[in-house]
C-alpha atoms as a PDB file:
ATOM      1  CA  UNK A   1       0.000   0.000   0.000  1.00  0.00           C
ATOM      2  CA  UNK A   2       1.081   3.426  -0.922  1.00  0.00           C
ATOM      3  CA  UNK A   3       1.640   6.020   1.984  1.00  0.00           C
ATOM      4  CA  UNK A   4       0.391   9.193   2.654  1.00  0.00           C
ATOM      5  CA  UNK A   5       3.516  10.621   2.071  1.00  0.00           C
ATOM      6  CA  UNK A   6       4.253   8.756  -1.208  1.00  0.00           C
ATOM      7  CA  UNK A   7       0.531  10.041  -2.625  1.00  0.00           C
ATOM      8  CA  UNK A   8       1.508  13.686  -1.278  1.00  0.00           C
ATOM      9  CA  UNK A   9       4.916  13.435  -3.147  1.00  0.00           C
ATOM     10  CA  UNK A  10       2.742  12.289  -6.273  1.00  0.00           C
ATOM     11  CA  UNK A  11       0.156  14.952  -5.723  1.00  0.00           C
ATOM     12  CA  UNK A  12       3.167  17.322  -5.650  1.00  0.00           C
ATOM     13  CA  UNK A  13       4.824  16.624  -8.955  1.00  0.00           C
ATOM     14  CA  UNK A  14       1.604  16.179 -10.513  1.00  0.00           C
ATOM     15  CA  UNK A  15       0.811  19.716  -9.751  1.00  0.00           C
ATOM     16  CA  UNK A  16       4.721  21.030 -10.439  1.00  0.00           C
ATOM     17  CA  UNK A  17       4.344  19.291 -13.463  1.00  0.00           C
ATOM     18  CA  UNK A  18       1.129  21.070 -14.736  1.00  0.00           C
ATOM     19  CA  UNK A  19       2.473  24.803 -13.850  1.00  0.00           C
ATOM     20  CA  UNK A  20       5.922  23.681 -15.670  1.00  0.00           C
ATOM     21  CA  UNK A  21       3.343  22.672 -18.818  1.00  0.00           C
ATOM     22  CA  UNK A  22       1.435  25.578 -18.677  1.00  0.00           C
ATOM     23  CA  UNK A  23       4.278  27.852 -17.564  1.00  0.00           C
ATOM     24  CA  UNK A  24       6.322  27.126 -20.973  1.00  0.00           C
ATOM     25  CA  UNK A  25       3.230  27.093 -23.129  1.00  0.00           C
ATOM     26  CA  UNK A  26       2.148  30.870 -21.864  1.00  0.00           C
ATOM     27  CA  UNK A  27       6.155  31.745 -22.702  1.00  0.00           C
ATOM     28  CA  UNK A  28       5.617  30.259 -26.257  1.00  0.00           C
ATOM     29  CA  UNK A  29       2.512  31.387 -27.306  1.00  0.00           C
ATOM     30  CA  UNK A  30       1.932  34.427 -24.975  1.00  0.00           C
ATOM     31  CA  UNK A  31      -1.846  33.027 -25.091  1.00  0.00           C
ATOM     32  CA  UNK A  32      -3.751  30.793 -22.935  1.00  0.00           C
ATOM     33  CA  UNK A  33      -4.007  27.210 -24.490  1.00  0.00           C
ATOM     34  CA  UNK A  34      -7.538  26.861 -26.283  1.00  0.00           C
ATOM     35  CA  UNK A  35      -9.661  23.771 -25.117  1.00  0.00           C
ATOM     36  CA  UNK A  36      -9.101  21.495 -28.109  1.00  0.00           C
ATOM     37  CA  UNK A  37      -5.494  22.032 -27.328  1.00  0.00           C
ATOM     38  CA  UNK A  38      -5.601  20.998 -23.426  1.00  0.00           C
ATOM     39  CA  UNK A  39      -5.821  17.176 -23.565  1.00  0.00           C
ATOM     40  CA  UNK A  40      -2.544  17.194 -24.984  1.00  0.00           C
ATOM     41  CA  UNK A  41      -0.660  19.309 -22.227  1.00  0.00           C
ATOM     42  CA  UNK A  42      -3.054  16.783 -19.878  1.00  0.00           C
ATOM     43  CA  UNK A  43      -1.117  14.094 -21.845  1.00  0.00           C
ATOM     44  CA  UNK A  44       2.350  16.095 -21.949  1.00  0.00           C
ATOM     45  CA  UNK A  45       1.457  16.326 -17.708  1.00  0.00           C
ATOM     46  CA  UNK A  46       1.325  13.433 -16.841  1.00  0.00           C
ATOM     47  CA  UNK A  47       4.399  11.928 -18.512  1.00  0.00           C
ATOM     48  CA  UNK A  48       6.792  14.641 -17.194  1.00  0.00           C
ATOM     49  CA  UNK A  49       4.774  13.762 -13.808  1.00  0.00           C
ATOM     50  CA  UNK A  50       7.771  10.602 -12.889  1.00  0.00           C
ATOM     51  CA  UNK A  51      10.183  12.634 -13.978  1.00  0.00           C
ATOM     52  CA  UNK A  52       9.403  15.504 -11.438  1.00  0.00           C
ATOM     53  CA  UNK A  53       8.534  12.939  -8.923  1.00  0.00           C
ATOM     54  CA  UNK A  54      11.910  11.490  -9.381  1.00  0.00           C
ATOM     55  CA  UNK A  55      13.653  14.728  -8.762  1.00  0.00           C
ATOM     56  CA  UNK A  56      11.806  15.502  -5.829  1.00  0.00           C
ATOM     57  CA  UNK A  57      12.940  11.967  -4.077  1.00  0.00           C
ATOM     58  CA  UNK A  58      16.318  12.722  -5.063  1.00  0.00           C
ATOM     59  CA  UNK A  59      16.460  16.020  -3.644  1.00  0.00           C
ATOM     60  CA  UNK A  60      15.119  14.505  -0.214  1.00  0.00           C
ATOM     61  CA  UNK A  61      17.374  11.523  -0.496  1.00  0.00           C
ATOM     62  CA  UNK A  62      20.357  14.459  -1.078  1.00  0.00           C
ATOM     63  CA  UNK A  63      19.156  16.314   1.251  1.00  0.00           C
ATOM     64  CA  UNK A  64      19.203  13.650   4.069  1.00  0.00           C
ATOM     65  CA  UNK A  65      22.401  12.550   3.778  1.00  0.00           C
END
């Protein structure tokens, strides 16, 4: 079973992930994304969601030692 603190870490990335998405989109395009255009940066969300989540364990692992 999956602890609370392994769901908050994936709650975490999952959320650093969308403002990174949405962050470099706005820089791009200078526009908010138009609705046909949001289930890809859903899609593009949740795969950089490991790679943040990765980071973040890393950093605490780092950061114990």
């Amino acid at each position: 079973m999956i602890s609370y603190r392994e769901w908050r870490l994936i709650f975490i990335s999952l959320i650093i992930s969308a403002i990174v998405t949405l962050f470099g989109y706005y820089l791009s395009s200078w526009r908010l994304p138009y609705l046909s255009e949001i289930r890809g940066y859903i899609s593009f969300t949740i795969l950089l969601t490991p790679l943040t989540y990765a980071l973040i364990k890393l950093y605490l692992f780092e950061r114990r030692r």
